[in-house]
Structures are given as structure tokens and as C-alpha cells.
Protein backbone atom coordinates (compact mmCIF):
# COMPACT_ATOMS: atom_id res chain seq x y z
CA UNK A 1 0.00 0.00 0.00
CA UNK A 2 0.80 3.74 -0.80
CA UNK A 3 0.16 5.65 2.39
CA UNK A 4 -0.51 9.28 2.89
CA UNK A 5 2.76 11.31 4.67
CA UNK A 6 1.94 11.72 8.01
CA UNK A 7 0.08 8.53 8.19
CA UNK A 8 -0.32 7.90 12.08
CA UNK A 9 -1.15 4.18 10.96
CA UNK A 10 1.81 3.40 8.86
CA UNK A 11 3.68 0.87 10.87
CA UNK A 12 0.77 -0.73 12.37
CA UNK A 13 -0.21 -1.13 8.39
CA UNK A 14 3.86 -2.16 7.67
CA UNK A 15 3.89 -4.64 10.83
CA UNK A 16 0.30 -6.10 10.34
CA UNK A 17 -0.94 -4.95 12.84
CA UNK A 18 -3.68 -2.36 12.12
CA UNK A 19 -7.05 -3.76 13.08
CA UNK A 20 -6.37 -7.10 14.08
CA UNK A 21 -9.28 -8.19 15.64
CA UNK A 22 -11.47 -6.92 11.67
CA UNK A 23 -8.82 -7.98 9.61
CA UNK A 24 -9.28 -11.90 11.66
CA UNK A 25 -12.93 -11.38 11.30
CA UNK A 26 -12.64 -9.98 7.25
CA UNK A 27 -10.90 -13.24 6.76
CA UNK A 28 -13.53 -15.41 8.44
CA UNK A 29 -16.88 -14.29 7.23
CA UNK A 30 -15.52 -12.82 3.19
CA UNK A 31 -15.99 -15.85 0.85
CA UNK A 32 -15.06 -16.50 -2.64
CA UNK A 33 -17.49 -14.84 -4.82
CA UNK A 34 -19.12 -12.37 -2.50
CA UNK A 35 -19.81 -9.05 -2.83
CA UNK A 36 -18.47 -6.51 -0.51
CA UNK A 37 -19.31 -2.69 0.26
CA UNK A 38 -16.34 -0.97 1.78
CA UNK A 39 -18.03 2.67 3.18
CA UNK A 40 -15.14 5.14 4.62
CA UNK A 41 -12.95 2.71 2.16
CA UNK A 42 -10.10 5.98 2.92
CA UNK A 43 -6.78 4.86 1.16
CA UNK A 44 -8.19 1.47 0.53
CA UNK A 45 -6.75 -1.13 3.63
CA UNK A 46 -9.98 -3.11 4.07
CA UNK A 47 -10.54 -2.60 0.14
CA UNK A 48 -7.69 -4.47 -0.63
CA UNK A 49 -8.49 -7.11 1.79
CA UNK A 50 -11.64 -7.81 0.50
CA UNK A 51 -10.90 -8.04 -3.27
CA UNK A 52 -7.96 -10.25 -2.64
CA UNK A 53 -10.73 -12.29 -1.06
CA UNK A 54 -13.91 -12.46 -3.14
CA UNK A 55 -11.51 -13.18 -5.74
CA UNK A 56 -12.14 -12.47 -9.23
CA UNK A 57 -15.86 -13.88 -9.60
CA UNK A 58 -16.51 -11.25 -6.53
CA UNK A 59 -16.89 -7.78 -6.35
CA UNK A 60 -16.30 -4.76 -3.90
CA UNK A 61 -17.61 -1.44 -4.07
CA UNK A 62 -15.06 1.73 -1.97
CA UNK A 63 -16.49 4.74 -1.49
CA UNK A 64 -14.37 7.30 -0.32
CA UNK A 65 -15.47 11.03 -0.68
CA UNK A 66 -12.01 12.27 0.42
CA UNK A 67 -10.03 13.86 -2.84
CA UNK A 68 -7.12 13.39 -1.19
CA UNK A 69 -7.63 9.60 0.47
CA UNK A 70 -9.69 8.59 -2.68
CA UNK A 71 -6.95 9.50 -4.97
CA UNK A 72 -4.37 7.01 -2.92
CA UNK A 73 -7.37 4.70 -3.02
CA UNK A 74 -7.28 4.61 -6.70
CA UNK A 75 -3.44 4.05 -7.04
CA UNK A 76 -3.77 1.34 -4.39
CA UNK A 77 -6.74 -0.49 -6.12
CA UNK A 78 -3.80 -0.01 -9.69
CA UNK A 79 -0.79 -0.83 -7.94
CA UNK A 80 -2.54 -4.51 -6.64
CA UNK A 81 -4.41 -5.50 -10.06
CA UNK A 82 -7.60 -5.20 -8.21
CA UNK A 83 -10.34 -5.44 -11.19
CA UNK A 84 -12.71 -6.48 -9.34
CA UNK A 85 -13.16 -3.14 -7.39
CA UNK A 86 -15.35 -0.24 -8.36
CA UNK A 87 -14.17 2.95 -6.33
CA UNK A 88 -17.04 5.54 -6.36
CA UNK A 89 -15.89 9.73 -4.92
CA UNK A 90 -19.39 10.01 -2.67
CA UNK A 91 -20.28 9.96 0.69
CA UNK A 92 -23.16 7.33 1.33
CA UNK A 93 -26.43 8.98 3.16
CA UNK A 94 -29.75 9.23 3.71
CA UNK A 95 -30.16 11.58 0.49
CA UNK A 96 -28.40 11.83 -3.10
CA UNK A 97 -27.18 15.43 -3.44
CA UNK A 98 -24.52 17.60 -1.80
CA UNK A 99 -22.91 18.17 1.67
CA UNK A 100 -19.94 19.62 3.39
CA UNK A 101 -16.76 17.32 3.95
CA UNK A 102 -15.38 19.13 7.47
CA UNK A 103 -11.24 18.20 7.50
CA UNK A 104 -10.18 17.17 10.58
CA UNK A 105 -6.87 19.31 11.07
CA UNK A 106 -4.79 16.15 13.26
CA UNK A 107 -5.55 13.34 10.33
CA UNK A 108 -7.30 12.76 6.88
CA UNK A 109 -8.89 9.86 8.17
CA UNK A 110 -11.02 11.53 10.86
CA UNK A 111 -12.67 14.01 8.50
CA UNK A 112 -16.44 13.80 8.83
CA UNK A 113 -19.58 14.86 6.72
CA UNK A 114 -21.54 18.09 7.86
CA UNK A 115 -25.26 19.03 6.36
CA UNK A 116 -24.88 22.41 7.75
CA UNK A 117 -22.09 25.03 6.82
CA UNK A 118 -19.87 27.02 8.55
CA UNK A 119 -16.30 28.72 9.40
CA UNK A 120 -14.49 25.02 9.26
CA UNK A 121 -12.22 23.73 6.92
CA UNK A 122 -14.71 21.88 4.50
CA UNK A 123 -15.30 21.31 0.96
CA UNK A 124 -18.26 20.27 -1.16
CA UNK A 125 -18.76 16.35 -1.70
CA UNK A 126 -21.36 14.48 -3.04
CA UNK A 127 -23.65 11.87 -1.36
CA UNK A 128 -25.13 9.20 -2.84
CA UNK A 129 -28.29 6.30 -1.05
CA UNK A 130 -27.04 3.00 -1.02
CA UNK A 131 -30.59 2.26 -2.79
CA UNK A 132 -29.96 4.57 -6.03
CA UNK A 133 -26.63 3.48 -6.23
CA UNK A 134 -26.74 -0.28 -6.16
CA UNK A 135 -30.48 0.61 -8.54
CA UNK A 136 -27.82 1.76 -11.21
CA UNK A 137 -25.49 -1.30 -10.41
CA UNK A 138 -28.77 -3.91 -10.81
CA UNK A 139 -28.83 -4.81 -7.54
CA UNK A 140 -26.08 -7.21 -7.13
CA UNK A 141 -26.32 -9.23 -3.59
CA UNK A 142 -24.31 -7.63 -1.04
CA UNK A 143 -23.43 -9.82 1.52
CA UNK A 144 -21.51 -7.59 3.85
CA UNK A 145 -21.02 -3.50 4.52
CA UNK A 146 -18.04 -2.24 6.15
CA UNK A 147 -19.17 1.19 7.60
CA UNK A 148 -16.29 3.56 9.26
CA UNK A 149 -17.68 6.84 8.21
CA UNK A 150 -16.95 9.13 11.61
CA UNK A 151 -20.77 9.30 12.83
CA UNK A 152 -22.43 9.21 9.27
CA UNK A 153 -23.86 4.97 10.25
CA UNK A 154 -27.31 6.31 10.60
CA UNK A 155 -27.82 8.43 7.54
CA UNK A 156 -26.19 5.41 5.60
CA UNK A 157 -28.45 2.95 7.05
CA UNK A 158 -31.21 4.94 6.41
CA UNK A 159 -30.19 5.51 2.61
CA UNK A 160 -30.15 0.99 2.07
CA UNK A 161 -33.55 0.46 3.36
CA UNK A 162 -34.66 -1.94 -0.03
CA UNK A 163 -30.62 -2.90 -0.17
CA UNK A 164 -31.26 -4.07 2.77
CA UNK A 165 -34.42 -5.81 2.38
CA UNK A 166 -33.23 -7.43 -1.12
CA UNK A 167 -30.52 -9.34 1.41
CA UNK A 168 -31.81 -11.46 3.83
CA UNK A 169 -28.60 -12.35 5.01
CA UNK A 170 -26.17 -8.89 4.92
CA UNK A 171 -24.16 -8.50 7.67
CA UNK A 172 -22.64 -5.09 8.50
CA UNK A 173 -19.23 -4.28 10.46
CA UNK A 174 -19.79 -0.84 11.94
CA UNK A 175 -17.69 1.54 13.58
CA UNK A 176 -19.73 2.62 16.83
CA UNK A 177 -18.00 5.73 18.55
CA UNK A 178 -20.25 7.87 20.46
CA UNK A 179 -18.35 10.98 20.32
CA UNK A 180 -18.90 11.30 16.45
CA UNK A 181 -21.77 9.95 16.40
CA UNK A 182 -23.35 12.67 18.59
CA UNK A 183 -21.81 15.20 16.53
CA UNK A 184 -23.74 14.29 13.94
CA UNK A 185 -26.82 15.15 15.41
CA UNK A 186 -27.44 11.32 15.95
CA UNK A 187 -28.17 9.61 19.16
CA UNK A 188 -26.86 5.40 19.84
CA UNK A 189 -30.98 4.87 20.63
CA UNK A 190 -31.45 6.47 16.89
CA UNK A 191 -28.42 4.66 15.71
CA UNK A 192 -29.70 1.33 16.64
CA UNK A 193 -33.88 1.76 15.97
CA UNK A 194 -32.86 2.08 12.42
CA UNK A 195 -30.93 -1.48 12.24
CA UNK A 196 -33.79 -3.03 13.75
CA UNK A 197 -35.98 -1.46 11.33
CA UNK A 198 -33.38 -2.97 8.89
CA UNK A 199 -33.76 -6.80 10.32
CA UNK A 200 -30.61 -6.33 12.33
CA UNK A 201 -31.31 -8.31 15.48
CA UNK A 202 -27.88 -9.64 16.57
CA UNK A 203 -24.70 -7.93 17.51
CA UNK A 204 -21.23 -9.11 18.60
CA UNK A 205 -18.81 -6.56 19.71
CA UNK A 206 -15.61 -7.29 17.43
CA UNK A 207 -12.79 -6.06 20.37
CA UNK A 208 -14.33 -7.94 23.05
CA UNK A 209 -13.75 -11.42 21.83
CA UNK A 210 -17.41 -11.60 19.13
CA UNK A 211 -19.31 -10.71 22.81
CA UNK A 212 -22.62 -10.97 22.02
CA UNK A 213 -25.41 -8.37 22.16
CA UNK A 214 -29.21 -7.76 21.08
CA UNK A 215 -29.41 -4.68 19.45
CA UNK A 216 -32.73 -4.35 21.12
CA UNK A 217 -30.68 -3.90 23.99
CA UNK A 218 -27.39 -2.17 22.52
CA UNK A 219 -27.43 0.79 24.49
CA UNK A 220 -27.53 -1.29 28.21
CA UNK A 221 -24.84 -3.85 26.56
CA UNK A 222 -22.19 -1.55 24.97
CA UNK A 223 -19.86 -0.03 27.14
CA UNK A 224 -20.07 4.00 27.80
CA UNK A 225 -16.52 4.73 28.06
CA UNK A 226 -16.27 6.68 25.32
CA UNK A 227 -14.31 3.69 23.75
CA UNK A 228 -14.35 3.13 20.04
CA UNK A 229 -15.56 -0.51 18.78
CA UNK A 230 -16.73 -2.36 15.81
CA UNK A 231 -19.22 -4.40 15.81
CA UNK A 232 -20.65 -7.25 13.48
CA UNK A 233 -24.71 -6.78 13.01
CA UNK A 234 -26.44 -9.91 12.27
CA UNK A 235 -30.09 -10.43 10.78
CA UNK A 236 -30.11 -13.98 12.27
């Protein structure tokens, strides 16, 4: 991989080491054939990782509304051969039109998506539903979404309602971090209504060993720390 200078990840990425405990779980639940949905794909890590492992009858879709991170995505996805990747500039949400990408001055891969506008450091991306996307793309069948888009989860979930519905059996890896997730006017009881709606009745926290959760009951089960986790939503 081509990283980004400055890249606080680098030798975590050089050693192996970055993600562990999703990179193990990638491994386990991507098959041969599948087709993957990499949201937040940034400079394309878990990108790369899936197309090496749907293989060349699969198919994985990065979205990555950074300019900067998307163009390192694209020489990534060259540099490894990987045809079997479509990389698509747009922010997935709850709407197909315009918003405000606010750059997080300390890293590129903390920058988050804003509705509103103001004195930040932002520029103008696009967002796109996962619906009228995947409507252009004839509805292939996902069978697994990687979300790590810095409190966006909600408006993303609520953009795949029929994606979701067309897939009985999607499961979803989702960053859950409260802080960002607040400041994006969401709320973790908001957050995890809309997965239910979705079918999602099963969580495992990825950090904590797969523990197991009901996202009926994901705001008493996760932890309140402020911690960040990912966790793997289930529909059965």
C-alpha cells in the first residue's frame, strides 16, 4: 500500500498490525465470490483485503469522498491489479445530493460529513443512497457492509432500506463511537432503531472477543466509556 505522509497508521499497516481483531474477522466471514461494500474505504486497507478475497468472480464497491484519500485509493486499487473493485468519490447517506466534507486538522482519516455550513475547513462532496446506487449497479447481492464513516452509520443505514431488504442475510461491520456519532446530530438509541428497522437483530462486539449483544438492547450492553468498537450486526 501507498500511504498518505503523516500517516499515524503506517507501521501498524507495515507490521500487520492495524485492526487485528477486523482484519481476523474480514478473513472469516468474506468468501469466494461475494460481494463486498467498503463505506469510509479511505486509502483502501480493508478494500484491498476484501478483493484479494472475493476473488475475481466477486466484487467490492469503496467509497471514499475524500479527494485526497480517494486518490491514494485509486493508485492502491492499480498498484494490486484489483479489477474487481469499483471505487465511487461520494459519501453514502440518507439523500443523493450535496454536503460539506469538514477536514479534521490532526488526520485525513477523521474528516467527517456536515449538512450544515460554517467557518471550518470543509469542501463540497457528493452523497449518494445506497438504494440509487446499487439501482444503477442492478442490484447485485451484497453480503456484507463495512461502515467507518466518523458518525455518518445512521444516515447510511437509512439511505439501504430496499438494499437491505433485497438481502436477507447482509451482515454489516460498523464503527460505533459515540463521540462522532453525537456530533452528527445522531443519538446510539437512533443509531440502533434504524438497524432493527433494517432486520438487524444480533450484535457481537468485534474487540471484546465476538461478545454478544441484542441490538434491542445495545445501548444497556455496549460499554459507555467513550471507547471506540466495531461491531458485526447480524439479521439472524
Amino acid at each position: 500500500m501507498v500511504v498518505l505522509s503523516g500517516c499515524a497508521g503506517a507501521r501498524n499497516l507495515a507490521a500487520g498490525l492495524y485492526e487485528t481483531d477486523v482484519t481476523n474477522l474480514f478473513r472469516a466471514i468474506v468468501k469466494e465470490g461475494m460481494v463486498v461494500t467498503d463505506l469510509g474505504a479511505c486509502i483502501g486497507y480493508h478494500t484491498l483485503l476484501a478483493s484479494r478475497l472475493v476473488g475475481p468472480s466477486g466484487r467490492v464497491y469503496a467509497f471514499e469522498p475524500n479527494p485526497r484519500a480517494y486518490s491514494y485509493l485509486l493508485r492502491n486499487i492499480e498498484a494490486n491489479g484489483c479489477g474487481n473493485v469499483l471505487a465511487v468519490q461520494k459519501a453514502a447517506s440518507d439523500k443523493t445530493g450535496a454536503a460539506s466534507l469538514v477536514r479534521d486538522p490532526e488526520s485525513y482519516d477523521r474528516d467527517w460529513v456536515s449538512a450544515s455550513s460554517g467557518n471550518a475547513d470543509r469542501i463540497g462532496v457528493e452523497t449518494i443512497t445506497l438504494d440509487a446506487f446499487f439501482t444503477q449497479e442492478g442490484w447485485p447481492s451484497v453480503g456484507l457492509v463495512k461502515m467507518d464513516i466518523e458518525g455518518s452509520e445512521k444516515a447510511a443505514l437509512e439511505g439501504m432500506r430496499e438494499l437491505s431488504q433485497r438481502n436477507p442475510h447482509m451482515q454489516v461491520i460498523m464503527e460505533f463511537n459515540l463521540d462522532t456519532l453525537r456530533r452528527a446530530g445522531a443519538t446510539p438509541n437512533a443509531l440502533f432503531a434504524v438497524l432493527l428497522e433494517l432486520g438487524f437483530h444480533n450484535g457481537h462486539i468485534i474487540e471484546q472477543g465476538m461478545k454478544p449483544f441484542p441490538v434491542a438492547q445495545a445501548v444497556e450492553a455496549l460499554p459507555k466509556t467513550g471507547a471506540i468498537y466495531n461491531l458485526l450486526l447480524l439479521k439472524e
